[in-house]
N, C-alpha and C. Protein backbone atom coordinates (compact mmCIF):
# COMPACT_ATOMS: atom_id res chain seq x y z
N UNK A 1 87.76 92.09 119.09
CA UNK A 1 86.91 91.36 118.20
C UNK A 1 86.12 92.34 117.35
N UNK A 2 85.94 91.91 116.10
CA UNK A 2 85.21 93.02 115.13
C UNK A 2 84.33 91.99 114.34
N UNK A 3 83.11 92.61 114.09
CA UNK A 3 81.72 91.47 113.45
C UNK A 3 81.39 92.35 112.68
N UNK A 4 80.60 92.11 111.86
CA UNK A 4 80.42 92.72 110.49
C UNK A 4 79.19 91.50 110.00
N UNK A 5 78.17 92.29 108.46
CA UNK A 5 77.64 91.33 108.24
C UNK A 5 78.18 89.89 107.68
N UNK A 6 79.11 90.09 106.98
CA UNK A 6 80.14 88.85 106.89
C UNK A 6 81.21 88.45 107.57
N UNK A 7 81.91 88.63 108.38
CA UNK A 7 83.17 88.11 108.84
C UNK A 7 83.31 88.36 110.27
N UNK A 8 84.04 87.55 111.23
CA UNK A 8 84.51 87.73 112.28
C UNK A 8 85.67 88.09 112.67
N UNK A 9 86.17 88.95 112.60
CA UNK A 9 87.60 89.01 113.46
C UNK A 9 88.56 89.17 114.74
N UNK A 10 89.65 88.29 114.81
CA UNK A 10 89.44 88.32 116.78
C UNK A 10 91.20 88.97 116.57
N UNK A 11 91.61 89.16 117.90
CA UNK A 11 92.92 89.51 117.99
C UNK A 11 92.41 90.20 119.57
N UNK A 12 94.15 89.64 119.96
CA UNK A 12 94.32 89.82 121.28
C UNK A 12 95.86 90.50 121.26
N UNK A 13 95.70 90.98 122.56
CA UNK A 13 97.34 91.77 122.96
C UNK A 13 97.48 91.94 124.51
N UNK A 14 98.34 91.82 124.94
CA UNK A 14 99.10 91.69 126.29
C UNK A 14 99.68 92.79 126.31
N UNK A 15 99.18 93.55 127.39
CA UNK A 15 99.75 94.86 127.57
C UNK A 15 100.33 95.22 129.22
N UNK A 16 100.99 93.99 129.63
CA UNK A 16 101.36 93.97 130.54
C UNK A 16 101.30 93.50 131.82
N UNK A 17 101.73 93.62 133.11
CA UNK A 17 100.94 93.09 134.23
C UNK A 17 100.91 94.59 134.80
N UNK A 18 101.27 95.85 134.48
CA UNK A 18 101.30 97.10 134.69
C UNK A 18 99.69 97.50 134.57
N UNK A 19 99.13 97.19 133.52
CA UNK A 19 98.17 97.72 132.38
C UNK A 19 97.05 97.78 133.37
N UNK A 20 96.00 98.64 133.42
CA UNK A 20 94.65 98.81 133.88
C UNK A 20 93.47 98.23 133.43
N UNK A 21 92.66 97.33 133.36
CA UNK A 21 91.24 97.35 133.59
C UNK A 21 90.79 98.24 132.49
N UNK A 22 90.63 99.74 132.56
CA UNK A 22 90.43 100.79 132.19
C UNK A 22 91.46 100.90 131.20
N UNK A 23 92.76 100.93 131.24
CA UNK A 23 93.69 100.74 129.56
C UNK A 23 93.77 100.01 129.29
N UNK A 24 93.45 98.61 129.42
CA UNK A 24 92.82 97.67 128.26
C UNK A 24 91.54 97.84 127.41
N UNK A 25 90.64 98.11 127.90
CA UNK A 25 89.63 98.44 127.17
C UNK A 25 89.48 99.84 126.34
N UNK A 26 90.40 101.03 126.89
CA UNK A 26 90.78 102.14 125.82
C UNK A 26 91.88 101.47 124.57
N UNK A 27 92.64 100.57 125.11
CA UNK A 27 93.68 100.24 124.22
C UNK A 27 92.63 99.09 123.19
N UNK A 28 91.75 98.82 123.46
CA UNK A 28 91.26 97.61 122.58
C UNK A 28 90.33 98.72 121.15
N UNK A 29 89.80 100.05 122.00
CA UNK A 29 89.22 100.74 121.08
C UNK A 29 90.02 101.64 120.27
N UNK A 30 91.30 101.70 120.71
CA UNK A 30 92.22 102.47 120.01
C UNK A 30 92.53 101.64 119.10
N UNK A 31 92.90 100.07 119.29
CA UNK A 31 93.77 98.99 118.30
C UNK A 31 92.43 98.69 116.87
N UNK A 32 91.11 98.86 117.43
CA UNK A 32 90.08 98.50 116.49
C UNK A 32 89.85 100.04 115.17
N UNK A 33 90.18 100.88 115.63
CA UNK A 33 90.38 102.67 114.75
C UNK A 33 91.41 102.14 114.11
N UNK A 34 92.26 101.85 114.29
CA UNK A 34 93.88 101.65 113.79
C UNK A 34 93.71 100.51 112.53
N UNK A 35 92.67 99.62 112.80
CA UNK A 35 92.99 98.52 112.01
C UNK A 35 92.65 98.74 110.46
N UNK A 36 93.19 98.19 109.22
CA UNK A 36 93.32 98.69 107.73
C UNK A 36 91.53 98.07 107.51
N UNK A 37 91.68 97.16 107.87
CA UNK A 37 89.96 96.85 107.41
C UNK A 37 88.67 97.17 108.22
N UNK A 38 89.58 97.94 109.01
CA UNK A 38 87.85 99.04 109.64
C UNK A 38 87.98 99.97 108.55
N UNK A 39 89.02 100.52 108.69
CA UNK A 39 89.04 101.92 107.80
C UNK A 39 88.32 101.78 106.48
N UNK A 40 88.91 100.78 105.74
CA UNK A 40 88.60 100.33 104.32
C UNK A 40 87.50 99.37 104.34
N UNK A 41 86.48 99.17 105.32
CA UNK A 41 85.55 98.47 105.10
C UNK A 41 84.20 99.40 104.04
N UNK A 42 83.41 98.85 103.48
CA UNK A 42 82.38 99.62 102.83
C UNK A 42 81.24 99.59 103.55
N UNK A 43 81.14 99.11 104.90
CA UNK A 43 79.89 99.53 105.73
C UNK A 43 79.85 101.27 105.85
N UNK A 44 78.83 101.94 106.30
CA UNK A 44 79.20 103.67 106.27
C UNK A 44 79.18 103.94 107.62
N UNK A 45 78.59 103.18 108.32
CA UNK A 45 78.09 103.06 109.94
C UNK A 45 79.22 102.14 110.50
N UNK A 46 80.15 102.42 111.45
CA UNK A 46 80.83 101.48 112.18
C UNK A 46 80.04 101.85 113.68
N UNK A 47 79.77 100.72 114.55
CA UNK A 47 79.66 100.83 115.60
C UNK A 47 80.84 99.92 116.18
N UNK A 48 81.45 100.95 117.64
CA UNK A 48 82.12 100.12 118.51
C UNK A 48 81.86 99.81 119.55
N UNK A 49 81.54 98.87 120.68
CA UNK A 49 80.97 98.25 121.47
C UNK A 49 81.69 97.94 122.99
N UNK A 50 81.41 98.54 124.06
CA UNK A 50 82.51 98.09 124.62
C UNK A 50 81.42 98.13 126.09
N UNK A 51 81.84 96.85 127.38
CA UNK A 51 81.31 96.78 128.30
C UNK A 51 81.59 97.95 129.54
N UNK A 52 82.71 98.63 128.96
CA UNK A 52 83.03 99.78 129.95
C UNK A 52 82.56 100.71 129.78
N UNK A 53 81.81 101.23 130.41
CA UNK A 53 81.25 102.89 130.89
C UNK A 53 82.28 103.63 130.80
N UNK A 54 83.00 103.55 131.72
CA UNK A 54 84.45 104.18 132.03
C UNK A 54 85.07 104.43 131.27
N UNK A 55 85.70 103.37 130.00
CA UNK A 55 86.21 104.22 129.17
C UNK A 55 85.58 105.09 127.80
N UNK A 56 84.13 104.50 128.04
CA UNK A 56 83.65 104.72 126.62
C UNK A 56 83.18 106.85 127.02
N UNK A 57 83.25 106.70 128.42
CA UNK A 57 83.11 108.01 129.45
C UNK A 57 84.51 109.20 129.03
N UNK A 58 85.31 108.16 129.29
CA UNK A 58 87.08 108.90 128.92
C UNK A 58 87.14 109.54 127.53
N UNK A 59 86.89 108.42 126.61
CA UNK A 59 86.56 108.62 125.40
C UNK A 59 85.78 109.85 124.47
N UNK A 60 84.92 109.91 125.22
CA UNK A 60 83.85 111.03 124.70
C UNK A 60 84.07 112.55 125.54
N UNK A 61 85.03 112.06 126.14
CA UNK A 61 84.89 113.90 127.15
C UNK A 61 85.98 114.15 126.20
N UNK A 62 85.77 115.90 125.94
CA UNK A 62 86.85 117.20 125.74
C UNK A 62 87.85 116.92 126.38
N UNK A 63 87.96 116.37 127.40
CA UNK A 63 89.32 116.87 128.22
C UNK A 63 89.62 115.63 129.11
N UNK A 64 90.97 115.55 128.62
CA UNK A 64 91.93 114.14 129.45
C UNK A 64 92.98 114.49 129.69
N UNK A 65 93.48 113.68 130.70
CA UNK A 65 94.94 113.81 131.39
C UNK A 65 95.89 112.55 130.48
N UNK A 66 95.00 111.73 130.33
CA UNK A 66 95.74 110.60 129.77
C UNK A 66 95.88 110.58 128.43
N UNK A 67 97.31 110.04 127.83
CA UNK A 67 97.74 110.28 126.83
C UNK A 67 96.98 108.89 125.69
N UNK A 68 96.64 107.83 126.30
CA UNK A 68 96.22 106.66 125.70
C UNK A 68 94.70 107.24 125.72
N UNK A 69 93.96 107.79 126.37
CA UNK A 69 92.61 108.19 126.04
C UNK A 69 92.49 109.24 125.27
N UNK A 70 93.22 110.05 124.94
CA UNK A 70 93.72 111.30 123.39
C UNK A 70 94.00 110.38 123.04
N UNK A 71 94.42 109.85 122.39
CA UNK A 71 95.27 108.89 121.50
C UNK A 71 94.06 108.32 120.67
N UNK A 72 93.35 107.71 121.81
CA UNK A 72 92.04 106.72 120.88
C UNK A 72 90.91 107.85 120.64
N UNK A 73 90.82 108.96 121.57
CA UNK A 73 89.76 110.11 120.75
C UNK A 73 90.22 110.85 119.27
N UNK A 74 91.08 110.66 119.29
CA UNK A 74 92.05 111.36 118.11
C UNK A 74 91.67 110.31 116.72
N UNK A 75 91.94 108.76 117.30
CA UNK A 75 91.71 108.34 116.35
C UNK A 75 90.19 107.95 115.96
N UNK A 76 89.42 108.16 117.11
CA UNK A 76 88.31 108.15 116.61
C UNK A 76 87.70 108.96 115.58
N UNK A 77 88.08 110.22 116.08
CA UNK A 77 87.80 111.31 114.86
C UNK A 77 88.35 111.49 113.42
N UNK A 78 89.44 110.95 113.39
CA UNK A 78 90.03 110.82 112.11
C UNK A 78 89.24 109.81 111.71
N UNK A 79 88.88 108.44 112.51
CA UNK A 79 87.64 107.41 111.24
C UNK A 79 86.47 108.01 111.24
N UNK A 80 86.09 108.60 112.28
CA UNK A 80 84.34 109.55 111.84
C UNK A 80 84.97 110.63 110.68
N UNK A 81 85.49 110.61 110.31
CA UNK A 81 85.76 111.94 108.93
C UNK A 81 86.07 110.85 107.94
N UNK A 82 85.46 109.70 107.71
CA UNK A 82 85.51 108.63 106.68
C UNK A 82 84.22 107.70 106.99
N UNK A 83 83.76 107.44 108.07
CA UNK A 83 82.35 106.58 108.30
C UNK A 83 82.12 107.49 109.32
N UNK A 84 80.83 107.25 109.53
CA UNK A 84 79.84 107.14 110.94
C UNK A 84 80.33 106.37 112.07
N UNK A 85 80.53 106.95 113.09
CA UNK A 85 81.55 106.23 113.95
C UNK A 85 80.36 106.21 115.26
N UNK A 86 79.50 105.13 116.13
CA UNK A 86 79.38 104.76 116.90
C UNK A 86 79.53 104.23 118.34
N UNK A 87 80.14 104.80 119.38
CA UNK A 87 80.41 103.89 120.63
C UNK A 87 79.09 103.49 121.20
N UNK A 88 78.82 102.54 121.50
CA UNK A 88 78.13 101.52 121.87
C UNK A 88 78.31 100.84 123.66
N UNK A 89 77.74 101.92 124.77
CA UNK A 89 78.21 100.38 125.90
C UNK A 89 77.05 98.70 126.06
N UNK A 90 77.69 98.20 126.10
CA UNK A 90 77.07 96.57 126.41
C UNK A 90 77.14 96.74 127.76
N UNK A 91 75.78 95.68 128.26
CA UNK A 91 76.18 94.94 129.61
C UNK A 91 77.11 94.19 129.91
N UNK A 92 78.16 93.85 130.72
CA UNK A 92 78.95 92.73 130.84
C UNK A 92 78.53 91.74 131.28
N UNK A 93 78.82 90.16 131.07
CA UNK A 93 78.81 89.24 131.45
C UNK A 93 77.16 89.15 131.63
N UNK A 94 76.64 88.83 130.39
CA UNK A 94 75.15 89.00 130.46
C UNK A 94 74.62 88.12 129.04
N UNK A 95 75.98 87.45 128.81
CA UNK A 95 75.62 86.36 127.65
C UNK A 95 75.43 86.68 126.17
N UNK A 96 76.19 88.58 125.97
CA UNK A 96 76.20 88.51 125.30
C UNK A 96 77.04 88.12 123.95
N UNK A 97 77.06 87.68 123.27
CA UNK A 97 77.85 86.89 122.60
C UNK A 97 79.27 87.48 122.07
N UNK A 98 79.40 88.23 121.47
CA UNK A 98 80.36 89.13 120.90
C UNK A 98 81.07 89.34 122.17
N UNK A 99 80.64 90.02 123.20
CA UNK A 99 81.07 90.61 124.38
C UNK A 99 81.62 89.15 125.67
N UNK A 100 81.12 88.15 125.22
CA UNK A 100 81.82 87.19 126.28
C UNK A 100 83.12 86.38 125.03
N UNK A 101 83.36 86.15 123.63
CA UNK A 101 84.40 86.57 123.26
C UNK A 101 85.51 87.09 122.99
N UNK A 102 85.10 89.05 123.80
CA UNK A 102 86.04 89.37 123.77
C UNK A 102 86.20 89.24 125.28
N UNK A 103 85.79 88.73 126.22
CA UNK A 103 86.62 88.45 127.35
C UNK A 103 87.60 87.83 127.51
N UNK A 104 87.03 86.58 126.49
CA UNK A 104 87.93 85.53 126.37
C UNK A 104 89.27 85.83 125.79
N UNK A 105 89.17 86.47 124.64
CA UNK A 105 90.25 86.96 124.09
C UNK A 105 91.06 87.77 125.43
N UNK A 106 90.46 88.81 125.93
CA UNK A 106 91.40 89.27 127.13
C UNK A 106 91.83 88.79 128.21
N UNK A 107 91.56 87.54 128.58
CA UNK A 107 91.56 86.50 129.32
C UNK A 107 92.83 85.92 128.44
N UNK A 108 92.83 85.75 127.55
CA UNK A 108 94.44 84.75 126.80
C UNK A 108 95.35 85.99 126.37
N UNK A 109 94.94 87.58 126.21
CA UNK A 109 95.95 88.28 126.36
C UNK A 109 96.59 88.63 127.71
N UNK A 110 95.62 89.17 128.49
CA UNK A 110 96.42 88.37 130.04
C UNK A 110 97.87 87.48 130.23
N UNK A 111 97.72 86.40 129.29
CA UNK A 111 98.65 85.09 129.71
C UNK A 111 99.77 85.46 128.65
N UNK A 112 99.67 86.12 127.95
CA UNK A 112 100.83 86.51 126.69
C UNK A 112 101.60 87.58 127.05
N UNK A 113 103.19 87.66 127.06
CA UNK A 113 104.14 88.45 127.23
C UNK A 113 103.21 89.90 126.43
N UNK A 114 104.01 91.00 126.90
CA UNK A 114 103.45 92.19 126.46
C UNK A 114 104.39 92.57 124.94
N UNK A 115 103.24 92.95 124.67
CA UNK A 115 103.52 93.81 123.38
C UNK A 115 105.21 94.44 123.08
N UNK A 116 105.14 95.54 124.22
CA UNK A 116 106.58 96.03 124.31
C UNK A 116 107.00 96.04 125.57
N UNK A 117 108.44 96.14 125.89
CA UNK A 117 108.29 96.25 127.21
C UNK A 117 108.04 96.93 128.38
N UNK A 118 107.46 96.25 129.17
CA UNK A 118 107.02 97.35 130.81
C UNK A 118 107.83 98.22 131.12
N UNK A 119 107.58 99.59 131.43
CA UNK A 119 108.10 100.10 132.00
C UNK A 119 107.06 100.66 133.37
């Protein structure tokens, strides 16, 4: 989910019954860097928001084993060399609005075949 002073945008993805807890929520901050209207938005400040410690933890360290947590630090840095790039942790399940949305959304990606297939 992405909010802005005008618009809402939601999108979900199924990444398996393989997928982690912990790589869903790196994969949700990797899919939000990636998207054409973060990049090209005219805010200068993006903040990204996420209820995990854990990955927003993965995220910000020098040094990973995992190829999906490089992946989304990589792309983080390529959008901070165009905006102000923000991670943000939320409380979970604490009513906040944006953040019990995107549960929901991960809650109906859950139920959707995966993206590509499991291996």
């Amino acid at each position: 989910m992405m909010m802005s002073a005008d618009q809402i945008l939601y999108q979900s993805y199924s990444l398996g019954s393989y997928a982690t807890v912990f790589q869903m929520e790196v994969f949700a901050i990797l899919m939000v860097t990636q998207r054409e209207d973060v990049k090209n938005c005219t805010e200068e400040r993006i903040f990204i928001c996420s209820d995990s410690q854990a990955a927003l933890r993965a995220i910000s360290s020098p040094r990973t084993r995992s190829m999906l947590v490089q992946e989304c630090g990589d792309a983080l840095e390529s959008l901070a060399r165009q905006k102000e790039v923000g991670l943000v942790w939320v409380p979970g399940h604490m009513g906040i609005p944006g953040n019990e949305r995107a549960n929901q959304l991960a809650r109906i990606g859950s139920r959707e075949p995966p993206q590509k297939p499991e291996s």
